[in-house]
C-alpha atoms as a PDB file:
ATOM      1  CA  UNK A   1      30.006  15.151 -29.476  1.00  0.00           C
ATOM      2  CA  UNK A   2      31.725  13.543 -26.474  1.00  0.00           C
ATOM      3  CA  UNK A   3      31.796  14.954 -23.039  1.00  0.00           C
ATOM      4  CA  UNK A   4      33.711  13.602 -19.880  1.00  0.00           C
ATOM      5  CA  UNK A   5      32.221  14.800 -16.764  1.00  0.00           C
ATOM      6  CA  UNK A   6      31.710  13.820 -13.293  1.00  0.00           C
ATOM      7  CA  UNK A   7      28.700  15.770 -13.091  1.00  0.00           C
ATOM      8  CA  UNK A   8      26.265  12.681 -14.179  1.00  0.00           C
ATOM      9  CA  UNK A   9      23.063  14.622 -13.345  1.00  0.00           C
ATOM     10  CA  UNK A  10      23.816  17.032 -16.298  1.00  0.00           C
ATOM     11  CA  UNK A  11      25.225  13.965 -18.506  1.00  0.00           C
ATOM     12  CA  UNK A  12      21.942  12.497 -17.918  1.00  0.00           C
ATOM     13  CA  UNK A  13      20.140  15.339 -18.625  1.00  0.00           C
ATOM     14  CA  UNK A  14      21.956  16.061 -22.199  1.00  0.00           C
ATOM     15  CA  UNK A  15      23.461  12.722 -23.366  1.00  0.00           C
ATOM     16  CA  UNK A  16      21.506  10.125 -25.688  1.00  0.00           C
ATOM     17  CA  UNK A  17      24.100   7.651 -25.140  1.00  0.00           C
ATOM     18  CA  UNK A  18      26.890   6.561 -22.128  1.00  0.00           C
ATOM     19  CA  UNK A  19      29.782   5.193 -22.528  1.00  0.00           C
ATOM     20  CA  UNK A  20      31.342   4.052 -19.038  1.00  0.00           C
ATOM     21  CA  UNK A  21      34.847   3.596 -18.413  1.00  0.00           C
ATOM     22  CA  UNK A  22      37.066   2.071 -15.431  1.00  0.00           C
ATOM     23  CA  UNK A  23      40.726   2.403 -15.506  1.00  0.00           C
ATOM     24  CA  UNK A  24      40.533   3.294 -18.880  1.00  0.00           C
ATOM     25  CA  UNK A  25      38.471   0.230 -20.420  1.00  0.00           C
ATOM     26  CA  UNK A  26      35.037   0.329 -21.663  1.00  0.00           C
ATOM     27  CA  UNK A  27      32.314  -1.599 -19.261  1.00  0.00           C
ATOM     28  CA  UNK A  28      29.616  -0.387 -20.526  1.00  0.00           C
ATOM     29  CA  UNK A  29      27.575   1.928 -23.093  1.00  0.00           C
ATOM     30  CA  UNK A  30      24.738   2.822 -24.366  1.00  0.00           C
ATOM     31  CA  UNK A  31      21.394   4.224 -23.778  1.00  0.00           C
ATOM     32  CA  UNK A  32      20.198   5.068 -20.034  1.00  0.00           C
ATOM     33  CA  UNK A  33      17.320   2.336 -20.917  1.00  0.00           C
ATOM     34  CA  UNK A  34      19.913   0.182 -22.196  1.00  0.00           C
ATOM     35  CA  UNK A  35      22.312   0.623 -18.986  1.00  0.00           C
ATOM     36  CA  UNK A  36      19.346   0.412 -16.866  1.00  0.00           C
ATOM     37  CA  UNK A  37      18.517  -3.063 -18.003  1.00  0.00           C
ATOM     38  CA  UNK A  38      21.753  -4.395 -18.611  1.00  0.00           C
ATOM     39  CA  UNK A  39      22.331  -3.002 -14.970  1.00  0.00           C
ATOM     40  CA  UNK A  40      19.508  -5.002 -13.385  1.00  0.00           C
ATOM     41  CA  UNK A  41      18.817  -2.087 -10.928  1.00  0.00           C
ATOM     42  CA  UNK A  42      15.643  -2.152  -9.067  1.00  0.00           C
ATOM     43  CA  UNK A  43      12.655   0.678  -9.607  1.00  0.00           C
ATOM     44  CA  UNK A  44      11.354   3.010  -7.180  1.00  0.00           C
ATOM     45  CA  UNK A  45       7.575   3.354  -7.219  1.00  0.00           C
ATOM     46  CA  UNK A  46       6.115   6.307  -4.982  1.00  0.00           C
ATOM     47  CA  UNK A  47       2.563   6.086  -3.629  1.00  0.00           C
ATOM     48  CA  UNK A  48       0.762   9.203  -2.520  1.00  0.00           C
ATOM     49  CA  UNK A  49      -2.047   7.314  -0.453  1.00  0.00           C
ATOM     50  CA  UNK A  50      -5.109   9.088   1.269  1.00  0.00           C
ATOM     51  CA  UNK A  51      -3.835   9.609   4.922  1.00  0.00           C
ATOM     52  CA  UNK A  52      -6.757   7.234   6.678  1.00  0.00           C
ATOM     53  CA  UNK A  53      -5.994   4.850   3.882  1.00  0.00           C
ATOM     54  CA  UNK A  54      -2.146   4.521   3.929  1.00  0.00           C
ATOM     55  CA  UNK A  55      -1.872   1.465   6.260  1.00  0.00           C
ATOM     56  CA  UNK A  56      -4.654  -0.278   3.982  1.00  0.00           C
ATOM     57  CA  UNK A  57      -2.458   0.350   1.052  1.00  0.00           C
ATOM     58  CA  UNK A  58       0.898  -0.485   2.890  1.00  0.00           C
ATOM     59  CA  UNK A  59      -0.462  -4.028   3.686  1.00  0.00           C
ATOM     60  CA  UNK A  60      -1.970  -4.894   0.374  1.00  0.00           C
ATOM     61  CA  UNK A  61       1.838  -3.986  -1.347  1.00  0.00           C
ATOM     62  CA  UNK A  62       3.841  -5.034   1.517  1.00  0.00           C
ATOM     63  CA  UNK A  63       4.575  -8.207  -0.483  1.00  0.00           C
ATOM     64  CA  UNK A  64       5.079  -6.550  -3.825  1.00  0.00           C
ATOM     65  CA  UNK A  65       8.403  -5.672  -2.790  1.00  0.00           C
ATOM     66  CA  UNK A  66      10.460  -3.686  -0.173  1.00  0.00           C
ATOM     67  CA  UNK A  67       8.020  -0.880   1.244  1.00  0.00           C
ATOM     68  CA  UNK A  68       8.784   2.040   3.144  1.00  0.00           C
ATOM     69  CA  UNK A  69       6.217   4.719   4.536  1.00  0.00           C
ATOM     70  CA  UNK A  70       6.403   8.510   6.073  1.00  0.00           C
ATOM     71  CA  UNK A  71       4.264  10.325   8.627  1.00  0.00           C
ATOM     72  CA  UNK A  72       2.213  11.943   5.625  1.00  0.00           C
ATOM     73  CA  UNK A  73       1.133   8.454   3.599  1.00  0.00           C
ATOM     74  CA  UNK A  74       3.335   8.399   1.281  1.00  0.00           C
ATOM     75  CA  UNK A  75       4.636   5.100   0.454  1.00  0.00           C
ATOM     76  CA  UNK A  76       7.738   3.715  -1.561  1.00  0.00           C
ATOM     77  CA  UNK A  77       8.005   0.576  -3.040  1.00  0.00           C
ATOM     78  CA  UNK A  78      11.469  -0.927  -4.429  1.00  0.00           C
ATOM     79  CA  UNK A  79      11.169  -3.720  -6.818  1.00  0.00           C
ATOM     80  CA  UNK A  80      12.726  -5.487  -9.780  1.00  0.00           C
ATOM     81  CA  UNK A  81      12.528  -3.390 -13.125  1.00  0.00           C
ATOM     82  CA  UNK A  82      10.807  -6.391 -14.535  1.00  0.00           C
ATOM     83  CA  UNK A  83       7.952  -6.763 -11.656  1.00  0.00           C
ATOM     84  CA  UNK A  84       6.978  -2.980 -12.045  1.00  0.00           C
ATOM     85  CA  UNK A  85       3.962  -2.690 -14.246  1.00  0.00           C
ATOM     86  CA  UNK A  86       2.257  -5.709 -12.574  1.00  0.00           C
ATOM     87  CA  UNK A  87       3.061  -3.533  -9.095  1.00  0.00           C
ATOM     88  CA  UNK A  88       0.932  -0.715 -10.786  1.00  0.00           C
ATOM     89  CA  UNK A  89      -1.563  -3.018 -11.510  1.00  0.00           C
ATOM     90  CA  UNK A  90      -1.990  -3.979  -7.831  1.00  0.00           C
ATOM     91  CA  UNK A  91      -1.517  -0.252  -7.224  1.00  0.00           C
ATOM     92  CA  UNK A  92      -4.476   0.791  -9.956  1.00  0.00           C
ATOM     93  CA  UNK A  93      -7.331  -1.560  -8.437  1.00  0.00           C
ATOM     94  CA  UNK A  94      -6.660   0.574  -5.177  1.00  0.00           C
ATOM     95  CA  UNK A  95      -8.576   3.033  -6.481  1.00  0.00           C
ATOM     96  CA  UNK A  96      -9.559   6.215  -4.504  1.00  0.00           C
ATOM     97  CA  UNK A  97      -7.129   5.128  -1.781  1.00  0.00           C
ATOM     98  CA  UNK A  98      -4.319   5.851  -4.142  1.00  0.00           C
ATOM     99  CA  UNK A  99      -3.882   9.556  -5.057  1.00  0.00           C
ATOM    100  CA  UNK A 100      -0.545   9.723  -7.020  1.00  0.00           C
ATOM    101  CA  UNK A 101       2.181   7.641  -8.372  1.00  0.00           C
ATOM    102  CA  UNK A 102       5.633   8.144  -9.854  1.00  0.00           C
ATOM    103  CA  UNK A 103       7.888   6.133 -10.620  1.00  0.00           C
ATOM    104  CA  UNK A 104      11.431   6.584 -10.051  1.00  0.00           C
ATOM    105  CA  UNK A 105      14.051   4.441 -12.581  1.00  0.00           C
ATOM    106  CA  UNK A 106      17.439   3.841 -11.813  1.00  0.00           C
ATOM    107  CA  UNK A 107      19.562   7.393 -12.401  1.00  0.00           C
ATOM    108  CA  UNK A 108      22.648   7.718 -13.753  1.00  0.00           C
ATOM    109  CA  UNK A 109      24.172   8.072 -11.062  1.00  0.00           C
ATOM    110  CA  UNK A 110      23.151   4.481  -9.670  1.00  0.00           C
ATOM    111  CA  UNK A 111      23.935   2.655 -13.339  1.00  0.00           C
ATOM    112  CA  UNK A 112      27.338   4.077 -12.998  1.00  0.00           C
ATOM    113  CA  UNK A 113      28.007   2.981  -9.205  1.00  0.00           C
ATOM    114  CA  UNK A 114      26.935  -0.475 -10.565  1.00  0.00           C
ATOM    115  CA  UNK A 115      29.378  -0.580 -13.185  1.00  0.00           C
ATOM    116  CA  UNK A 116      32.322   0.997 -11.355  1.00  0.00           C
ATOM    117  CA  UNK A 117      31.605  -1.607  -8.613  1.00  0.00           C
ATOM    118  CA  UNK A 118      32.772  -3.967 -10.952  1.00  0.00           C
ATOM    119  CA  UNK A 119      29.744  -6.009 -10.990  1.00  0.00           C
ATOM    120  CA  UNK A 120      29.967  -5.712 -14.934  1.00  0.00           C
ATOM    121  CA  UNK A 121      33.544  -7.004 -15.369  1.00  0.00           C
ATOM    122  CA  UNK A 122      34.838 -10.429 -16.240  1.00  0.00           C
END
C-alpha cells in the first residue's frame, strides 16, 4: 500500500518502508534504520541522574558529546549514531548515579528535513 502524507509522525508510526521525494525525484527510501544511517543523523541519549549526582555525571560525559542539563538532573547527550553504545558504556559504569536512560534516534521527521535539505542530492 502507498500513502502520501505530510503527517510523518503517523507515517512513522504505520510504514515499514519510506520512500522520499523532492520535486518529484526519488532521494531516498527505505527503512527508518536504513534512512537513519544513510542520513548520518546524530542520537539523543537522555540521562535521568540522581539530583546530588547530576553535576558528577555531567562532567564525566561532558566529552562524550554535546551535553545539555535541566534544573531536575536530567541530562541529554547528542552524539554520532556510531559513538552511541560506547556512550552507554561510560553511562553503565555510573552506576547508582544513573537512574534512567532512553535513547532517542533520529525521527522521521529529522531524516526527511535531511533529505529535503538536499544534503542527499548530487
Amino acid at each position: 500500500m502507498l500513502i502520501s502524507s505530510h503527517a510523518l509522525h503517523e507515517v512513522e508510526a504505520r510504514a515499514d518502508r519510506v520512500a522520499i521525494l523532492r520535486q518529484g525525484s526519488l532521494v531516498a527510501c527505505g527503512t527508518l534504520a536504513e534512512l537513519s544511517a544513510q542520513a548520518a543523523l546524530p542520537v539523543r541519549i537522555r540521562i535521568a541522574a540522581a539530583a546530588e549526582k547530576a553535576a558528577a555525571v555531567a562532567e564525566r560525559l561532558g566529552q562524550a558529546g554535546t551535553l545539555r542539563r535541566d534544573h531536575a538532573g536530567t541530562l541529554e547527550l547528542t552524539c554520532p549514531g556510531a559513538e552511541k553504545m560506547s556512550i552507554v558504556r561510560r553511562i553503565a559504569e555510573l552506576g547508582d548515579a544513573v537512574q534512567d536512560l532512553e535513547i532517542l534516534p533520529p525521527r522521521l521527521d529529522d531524516i526527511y528535513i535531511h533529505f529535503m535539505e538536499g544534503s542527499a542530492l548530487q
